[in-house]
PDB file of N, CA and C in Angstrom:
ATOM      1  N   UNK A   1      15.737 -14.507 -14.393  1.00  0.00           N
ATOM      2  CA  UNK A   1      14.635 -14.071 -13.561  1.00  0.00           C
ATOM      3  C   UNK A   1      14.898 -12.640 -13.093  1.00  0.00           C
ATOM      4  N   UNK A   2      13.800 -11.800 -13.423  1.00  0.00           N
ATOM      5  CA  UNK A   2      14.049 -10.374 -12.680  1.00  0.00           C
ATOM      6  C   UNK A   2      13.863 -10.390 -10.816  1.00  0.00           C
ATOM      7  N   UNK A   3      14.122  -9.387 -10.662  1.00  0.00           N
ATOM      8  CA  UNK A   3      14.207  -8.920  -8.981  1.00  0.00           C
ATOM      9  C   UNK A   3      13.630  -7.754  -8.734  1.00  0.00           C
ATOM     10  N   UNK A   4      13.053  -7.710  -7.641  1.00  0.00           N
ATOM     11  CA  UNK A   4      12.596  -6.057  -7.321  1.00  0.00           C
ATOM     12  C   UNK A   4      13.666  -5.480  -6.161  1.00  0.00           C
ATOM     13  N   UNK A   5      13.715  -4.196  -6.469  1.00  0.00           N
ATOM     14  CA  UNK A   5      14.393  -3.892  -4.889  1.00  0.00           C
ATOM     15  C   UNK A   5      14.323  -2.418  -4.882  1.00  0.00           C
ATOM     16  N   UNK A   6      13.529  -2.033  -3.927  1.00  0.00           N
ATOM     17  CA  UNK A   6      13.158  -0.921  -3.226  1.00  0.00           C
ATOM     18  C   UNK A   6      14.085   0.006  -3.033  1.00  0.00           C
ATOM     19  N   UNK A   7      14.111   1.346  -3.986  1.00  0.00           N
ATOM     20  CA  UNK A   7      15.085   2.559  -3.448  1.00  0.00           C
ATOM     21  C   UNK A   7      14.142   4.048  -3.450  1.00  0.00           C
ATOM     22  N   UNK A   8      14.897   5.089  -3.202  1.00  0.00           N
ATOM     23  CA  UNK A   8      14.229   6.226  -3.304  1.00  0.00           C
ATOM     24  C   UNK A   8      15.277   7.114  -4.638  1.00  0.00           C
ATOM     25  N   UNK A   9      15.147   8.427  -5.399  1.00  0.00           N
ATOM     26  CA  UNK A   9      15.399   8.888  -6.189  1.00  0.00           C
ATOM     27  C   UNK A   9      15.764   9.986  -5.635  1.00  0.00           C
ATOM     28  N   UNK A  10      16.744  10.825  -4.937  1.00  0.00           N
ATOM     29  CA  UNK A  10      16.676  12.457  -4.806  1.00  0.00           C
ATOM     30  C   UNK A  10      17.881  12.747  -5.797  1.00  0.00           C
ATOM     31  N   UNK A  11      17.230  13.527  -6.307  1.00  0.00           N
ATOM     32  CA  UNK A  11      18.453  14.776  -7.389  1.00  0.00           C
ATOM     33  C   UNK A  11      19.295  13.610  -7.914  1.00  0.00           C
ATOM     34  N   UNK A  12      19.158  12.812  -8.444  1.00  0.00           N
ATOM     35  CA  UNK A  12      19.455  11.760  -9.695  1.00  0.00           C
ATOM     36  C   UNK A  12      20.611  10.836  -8.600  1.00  0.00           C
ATOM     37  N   UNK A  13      20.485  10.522  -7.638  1.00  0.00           N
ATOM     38  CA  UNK A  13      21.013   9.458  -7.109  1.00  0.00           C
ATOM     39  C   UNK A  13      20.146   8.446  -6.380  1.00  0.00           C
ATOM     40  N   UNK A  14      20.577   7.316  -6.284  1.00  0.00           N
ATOM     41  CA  UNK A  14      19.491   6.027  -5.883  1.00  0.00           C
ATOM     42  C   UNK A  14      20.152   6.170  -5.026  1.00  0.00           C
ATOM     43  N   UNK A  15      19.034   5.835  -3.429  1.00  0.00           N
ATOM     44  CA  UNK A  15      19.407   5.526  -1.825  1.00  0.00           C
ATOM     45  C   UNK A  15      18.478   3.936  -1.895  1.00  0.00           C
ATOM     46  N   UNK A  16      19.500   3.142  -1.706  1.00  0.00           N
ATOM     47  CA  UNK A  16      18.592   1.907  -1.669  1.00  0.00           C
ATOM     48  C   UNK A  16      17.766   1.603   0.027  1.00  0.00           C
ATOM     49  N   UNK A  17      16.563   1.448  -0.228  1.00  0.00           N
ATOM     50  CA  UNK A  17      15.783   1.161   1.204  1.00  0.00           C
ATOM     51  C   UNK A  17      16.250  -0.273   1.781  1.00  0.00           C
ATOM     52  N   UNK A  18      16.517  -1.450   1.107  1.00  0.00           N
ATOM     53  CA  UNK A  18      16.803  -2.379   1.926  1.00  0.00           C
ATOM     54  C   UNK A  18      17.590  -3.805   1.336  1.00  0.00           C
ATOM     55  N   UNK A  19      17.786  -4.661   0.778  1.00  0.00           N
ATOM     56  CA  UNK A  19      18.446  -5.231  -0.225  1.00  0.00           C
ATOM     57  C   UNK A  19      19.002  -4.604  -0.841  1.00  0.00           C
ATOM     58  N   UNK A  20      20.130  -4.560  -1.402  1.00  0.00           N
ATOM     59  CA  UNK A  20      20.793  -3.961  -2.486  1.00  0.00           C
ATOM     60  C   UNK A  20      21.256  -5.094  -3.211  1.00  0.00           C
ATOM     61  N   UNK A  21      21.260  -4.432  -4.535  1.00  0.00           N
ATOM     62  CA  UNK A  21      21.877  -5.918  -5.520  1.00  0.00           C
ATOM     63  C   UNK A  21      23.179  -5.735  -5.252  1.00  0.00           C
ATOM     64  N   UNK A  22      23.887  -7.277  -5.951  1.00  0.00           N
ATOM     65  CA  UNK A  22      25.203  -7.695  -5.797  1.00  0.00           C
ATOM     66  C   UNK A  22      25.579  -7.540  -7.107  1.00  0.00           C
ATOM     67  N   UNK A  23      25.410  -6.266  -7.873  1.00  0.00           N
ATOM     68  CA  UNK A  23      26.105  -6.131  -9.025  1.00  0.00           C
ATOM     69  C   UNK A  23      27.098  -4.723  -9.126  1.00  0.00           C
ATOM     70  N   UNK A  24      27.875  -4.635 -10.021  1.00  0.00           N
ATOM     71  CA  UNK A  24      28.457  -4.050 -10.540  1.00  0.00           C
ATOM     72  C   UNK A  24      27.895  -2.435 -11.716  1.00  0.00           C
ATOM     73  N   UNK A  25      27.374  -3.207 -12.215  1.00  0.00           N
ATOM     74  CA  UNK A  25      26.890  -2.646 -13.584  1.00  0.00           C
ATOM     75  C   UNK A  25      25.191  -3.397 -14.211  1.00  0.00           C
ATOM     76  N   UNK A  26      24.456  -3.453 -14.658  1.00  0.00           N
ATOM     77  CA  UNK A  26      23.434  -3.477 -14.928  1.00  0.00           C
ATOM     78  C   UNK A  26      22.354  -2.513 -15.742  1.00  0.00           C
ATOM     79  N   UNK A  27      21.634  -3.108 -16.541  1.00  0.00           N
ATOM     80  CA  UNK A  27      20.438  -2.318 -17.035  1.00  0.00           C
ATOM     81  C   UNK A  27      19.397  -2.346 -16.264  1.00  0.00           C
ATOM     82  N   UNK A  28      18.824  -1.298 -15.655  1.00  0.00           N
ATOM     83  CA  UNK A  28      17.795  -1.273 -15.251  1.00  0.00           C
ATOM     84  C   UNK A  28      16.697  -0.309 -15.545  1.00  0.00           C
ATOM     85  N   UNK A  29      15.001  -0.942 -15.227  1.00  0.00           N
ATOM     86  CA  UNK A  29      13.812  -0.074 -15.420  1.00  0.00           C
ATOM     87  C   UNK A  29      13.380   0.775 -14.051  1.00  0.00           C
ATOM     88  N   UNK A  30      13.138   1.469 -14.387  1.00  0.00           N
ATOM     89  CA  UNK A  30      13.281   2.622 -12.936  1.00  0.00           C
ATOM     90  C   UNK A  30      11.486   2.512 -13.391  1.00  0.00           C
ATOM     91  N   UNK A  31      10.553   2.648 -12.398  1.00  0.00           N
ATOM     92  CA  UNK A  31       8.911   2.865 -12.457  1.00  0.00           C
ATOM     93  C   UNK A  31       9.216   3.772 -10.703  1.00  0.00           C
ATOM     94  N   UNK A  32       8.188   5.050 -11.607  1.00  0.00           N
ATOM     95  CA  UNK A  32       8.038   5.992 -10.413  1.00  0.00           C
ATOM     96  C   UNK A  32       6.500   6.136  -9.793  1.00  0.00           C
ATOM     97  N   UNK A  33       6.728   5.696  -8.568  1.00  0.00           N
ATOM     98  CA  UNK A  33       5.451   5.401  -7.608  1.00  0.00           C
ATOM     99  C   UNK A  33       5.034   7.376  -7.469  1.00  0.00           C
ATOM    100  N   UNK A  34       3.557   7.062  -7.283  1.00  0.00           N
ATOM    101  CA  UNK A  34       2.935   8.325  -6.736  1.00  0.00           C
ATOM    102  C   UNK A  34       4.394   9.228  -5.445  1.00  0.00           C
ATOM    103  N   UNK A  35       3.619   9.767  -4.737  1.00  0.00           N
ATOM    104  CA  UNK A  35       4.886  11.104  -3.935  1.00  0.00           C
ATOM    105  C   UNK A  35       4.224  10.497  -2.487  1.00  0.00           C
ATOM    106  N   UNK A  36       2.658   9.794  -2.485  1.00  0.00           N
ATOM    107  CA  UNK A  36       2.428   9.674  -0.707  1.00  0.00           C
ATOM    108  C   UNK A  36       3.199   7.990  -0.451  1.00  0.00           C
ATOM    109  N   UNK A  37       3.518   7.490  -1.205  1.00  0.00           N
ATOM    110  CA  UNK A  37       4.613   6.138  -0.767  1.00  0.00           C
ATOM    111  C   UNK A  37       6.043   6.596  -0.623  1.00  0.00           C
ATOM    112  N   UNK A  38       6.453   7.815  -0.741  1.00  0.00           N
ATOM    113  CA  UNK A  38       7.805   8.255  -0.457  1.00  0.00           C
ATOM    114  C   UNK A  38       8.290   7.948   0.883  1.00  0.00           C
ATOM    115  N   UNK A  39       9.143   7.117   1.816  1.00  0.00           N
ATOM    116  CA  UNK A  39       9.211   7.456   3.149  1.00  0.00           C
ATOM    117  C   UNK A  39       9.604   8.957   3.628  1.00  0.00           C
ATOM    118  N   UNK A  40       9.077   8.906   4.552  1.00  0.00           N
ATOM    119  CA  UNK A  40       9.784  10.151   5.826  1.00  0.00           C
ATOM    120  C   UNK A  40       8.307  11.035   5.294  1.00  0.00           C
ATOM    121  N   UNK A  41       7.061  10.835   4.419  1.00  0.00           N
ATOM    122  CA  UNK A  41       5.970  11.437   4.729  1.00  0.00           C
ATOM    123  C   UNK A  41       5.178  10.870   6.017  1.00  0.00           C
ATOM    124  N   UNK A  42       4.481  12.035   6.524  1.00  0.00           N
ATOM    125  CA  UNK A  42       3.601  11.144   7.913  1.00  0.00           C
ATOM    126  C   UNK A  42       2.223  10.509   7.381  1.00  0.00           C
ATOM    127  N   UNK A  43       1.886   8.970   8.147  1.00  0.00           N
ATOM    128  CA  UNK A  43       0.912   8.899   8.130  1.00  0.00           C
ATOM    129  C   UNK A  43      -0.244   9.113   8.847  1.00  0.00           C
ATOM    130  N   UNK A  44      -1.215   9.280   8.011  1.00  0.00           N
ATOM    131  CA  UNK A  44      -2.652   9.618   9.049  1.00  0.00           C
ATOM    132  C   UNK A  44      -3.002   8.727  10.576  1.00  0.00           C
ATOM    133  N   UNK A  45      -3.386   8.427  11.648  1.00  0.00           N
ATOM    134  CA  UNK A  45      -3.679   7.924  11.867  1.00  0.00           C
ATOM    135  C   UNK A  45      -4.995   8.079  12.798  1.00  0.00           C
ATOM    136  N   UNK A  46      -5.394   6.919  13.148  1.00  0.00           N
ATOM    137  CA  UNK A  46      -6.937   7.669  13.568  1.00  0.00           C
ATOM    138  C   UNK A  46      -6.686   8.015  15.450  1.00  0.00           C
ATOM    139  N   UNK A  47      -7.394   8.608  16.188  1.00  0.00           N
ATOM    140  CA  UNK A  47      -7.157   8.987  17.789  1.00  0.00           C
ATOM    141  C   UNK A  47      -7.087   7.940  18.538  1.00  0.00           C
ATOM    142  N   UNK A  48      -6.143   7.687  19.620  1.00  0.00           N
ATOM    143  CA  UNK A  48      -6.445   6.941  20.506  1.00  0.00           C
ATOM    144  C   UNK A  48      -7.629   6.527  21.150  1.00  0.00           C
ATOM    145  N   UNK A  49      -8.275   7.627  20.843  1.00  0.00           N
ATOM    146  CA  UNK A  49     -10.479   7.457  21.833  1.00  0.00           C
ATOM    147  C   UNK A  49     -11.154   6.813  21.414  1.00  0.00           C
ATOM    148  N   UNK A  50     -10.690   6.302  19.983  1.00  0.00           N
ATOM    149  CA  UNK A  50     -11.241   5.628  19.169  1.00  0.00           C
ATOM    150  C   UNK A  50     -11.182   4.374  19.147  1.00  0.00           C
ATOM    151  N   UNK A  51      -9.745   3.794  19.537  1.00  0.00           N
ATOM    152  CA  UNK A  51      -9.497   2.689  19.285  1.00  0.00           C
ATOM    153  C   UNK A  51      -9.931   1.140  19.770  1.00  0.00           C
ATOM    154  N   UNK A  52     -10.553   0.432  19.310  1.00  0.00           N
ATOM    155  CA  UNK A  52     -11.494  -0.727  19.624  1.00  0.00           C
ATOM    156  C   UNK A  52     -12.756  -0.851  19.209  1.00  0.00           C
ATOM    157  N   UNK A  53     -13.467   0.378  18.864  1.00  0.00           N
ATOM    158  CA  UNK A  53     -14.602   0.627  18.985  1.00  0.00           C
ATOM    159  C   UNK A  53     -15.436   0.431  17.336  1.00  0.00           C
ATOM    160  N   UNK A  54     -14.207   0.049  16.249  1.00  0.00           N
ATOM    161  CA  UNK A  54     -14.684  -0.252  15.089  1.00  0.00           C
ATOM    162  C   UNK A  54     -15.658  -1.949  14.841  1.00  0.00           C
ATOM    163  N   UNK A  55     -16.735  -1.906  14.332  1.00  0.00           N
ATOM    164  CA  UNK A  55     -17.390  -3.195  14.014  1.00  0.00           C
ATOM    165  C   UNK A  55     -17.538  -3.745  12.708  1.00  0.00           C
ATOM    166  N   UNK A  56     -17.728  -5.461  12.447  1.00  0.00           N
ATOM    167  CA  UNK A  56     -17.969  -5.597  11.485  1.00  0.00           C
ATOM    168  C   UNK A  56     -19.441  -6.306  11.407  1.00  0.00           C
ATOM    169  N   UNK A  57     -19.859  -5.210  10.134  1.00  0.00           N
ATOM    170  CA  UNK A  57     -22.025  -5.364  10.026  1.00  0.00           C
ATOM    171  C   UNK A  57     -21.609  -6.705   9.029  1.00  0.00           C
ATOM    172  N   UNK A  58     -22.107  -8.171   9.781  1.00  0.00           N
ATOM    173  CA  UNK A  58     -22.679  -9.122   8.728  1.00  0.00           C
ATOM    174  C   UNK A  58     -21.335  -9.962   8.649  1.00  0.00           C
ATOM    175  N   UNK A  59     -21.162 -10.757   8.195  1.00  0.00           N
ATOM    176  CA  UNK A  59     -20.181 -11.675   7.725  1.00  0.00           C
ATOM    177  C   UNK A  59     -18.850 -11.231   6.515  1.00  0.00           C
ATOM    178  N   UNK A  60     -17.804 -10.898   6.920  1.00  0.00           N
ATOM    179  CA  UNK A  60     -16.744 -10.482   5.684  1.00  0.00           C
ATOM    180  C   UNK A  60     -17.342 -11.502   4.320  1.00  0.00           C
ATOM    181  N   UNK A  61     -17.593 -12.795   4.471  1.00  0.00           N
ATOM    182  CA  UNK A  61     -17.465 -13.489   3.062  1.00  0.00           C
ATOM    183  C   UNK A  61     -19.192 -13.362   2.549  1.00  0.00           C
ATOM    184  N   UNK A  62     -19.855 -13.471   3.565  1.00  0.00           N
ATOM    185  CA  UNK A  62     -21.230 -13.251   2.711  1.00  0.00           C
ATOM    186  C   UNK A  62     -21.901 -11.820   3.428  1.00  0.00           C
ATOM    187  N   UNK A  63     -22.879 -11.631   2.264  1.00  0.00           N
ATOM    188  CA  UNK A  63     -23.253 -10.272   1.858  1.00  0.00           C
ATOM    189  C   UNK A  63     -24.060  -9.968   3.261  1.00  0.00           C
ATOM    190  N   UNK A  64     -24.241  -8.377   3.623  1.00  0.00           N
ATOM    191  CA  UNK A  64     -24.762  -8.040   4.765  1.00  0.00           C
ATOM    192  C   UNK A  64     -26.411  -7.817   4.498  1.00  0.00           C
ATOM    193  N   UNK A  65     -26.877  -7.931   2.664  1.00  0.00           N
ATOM    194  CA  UNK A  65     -28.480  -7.677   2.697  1.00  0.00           C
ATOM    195  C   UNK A  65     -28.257  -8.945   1.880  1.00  0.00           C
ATOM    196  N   UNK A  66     -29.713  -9.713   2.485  1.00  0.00           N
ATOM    197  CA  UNK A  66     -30.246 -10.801   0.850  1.00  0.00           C
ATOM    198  C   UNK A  66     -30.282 -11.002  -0.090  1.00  0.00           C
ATOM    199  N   UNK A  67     -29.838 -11.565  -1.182  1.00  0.00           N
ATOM    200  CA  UNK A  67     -30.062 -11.507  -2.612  1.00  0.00           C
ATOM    201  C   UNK A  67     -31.410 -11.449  -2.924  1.00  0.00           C
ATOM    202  N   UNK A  68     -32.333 -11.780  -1.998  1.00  0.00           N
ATOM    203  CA  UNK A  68     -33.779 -11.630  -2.222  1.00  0.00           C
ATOM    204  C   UNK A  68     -34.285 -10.060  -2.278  1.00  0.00           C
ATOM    205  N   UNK A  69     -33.383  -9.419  -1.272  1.00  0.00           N
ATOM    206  CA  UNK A  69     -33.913  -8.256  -0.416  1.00  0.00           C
ATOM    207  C   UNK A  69     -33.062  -7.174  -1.676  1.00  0.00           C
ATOM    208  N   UNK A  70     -32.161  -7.214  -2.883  1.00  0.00           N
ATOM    209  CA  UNK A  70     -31.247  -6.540  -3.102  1.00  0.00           C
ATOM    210  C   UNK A  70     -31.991  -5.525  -4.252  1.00  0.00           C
ATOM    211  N   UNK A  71     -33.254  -5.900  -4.799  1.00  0.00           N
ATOM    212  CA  UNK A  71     -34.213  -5.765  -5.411  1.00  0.00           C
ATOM    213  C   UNK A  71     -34.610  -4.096  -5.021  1.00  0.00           C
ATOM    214  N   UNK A  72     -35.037  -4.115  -3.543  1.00  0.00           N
ATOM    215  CA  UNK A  72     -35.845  -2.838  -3.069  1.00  0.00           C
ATOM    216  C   UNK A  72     -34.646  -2.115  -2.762  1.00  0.00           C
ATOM    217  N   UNK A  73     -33.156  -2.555  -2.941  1.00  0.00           N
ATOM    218  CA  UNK A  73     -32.191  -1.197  -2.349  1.00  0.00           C
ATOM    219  C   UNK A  73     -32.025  -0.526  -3.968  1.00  0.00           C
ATOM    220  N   UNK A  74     -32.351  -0.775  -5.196  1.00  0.00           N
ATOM    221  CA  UNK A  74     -31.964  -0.680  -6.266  1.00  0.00           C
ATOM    222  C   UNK A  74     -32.331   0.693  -6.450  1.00  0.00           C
TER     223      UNK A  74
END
């Protein structure tokens, strides 16, 4: 069974983020994520003035216009 485990890459050495394997030696596939999942970038976040004030229009599981009505938004 394979394993995942989370590291970062600078100048050809692995810093492991949190688990580290219990091996020695190993083959492994390295897959390189985009540059904004890197840690120590900042994230956006929205203002404190804001906060609470988001709503949700209509029901998450069913639709917010009619299937009858979907006709005239076309």
């Amino acid at each position: 069974m394979l394993k995942s485990y989370e590291a970062t890459l600078e100048n050809g050495q692995i810093h492991w983020l949190g688990e580290r394997p219990e091996v020695s030696m190993a083959r492994i596939i390295v897959t390189v994520l985009a540059d904004e999942g890197v840690p120590g970038t900042k994230r956006r976040t929205a203002p404190a003035s804001i906060a609470g004030k988001g709503r949700t229009l209509g029901d998450i599981v069913s639709p917010i216009v009619d299937e009858q009505d979907w006709d005239c938004l076309k």
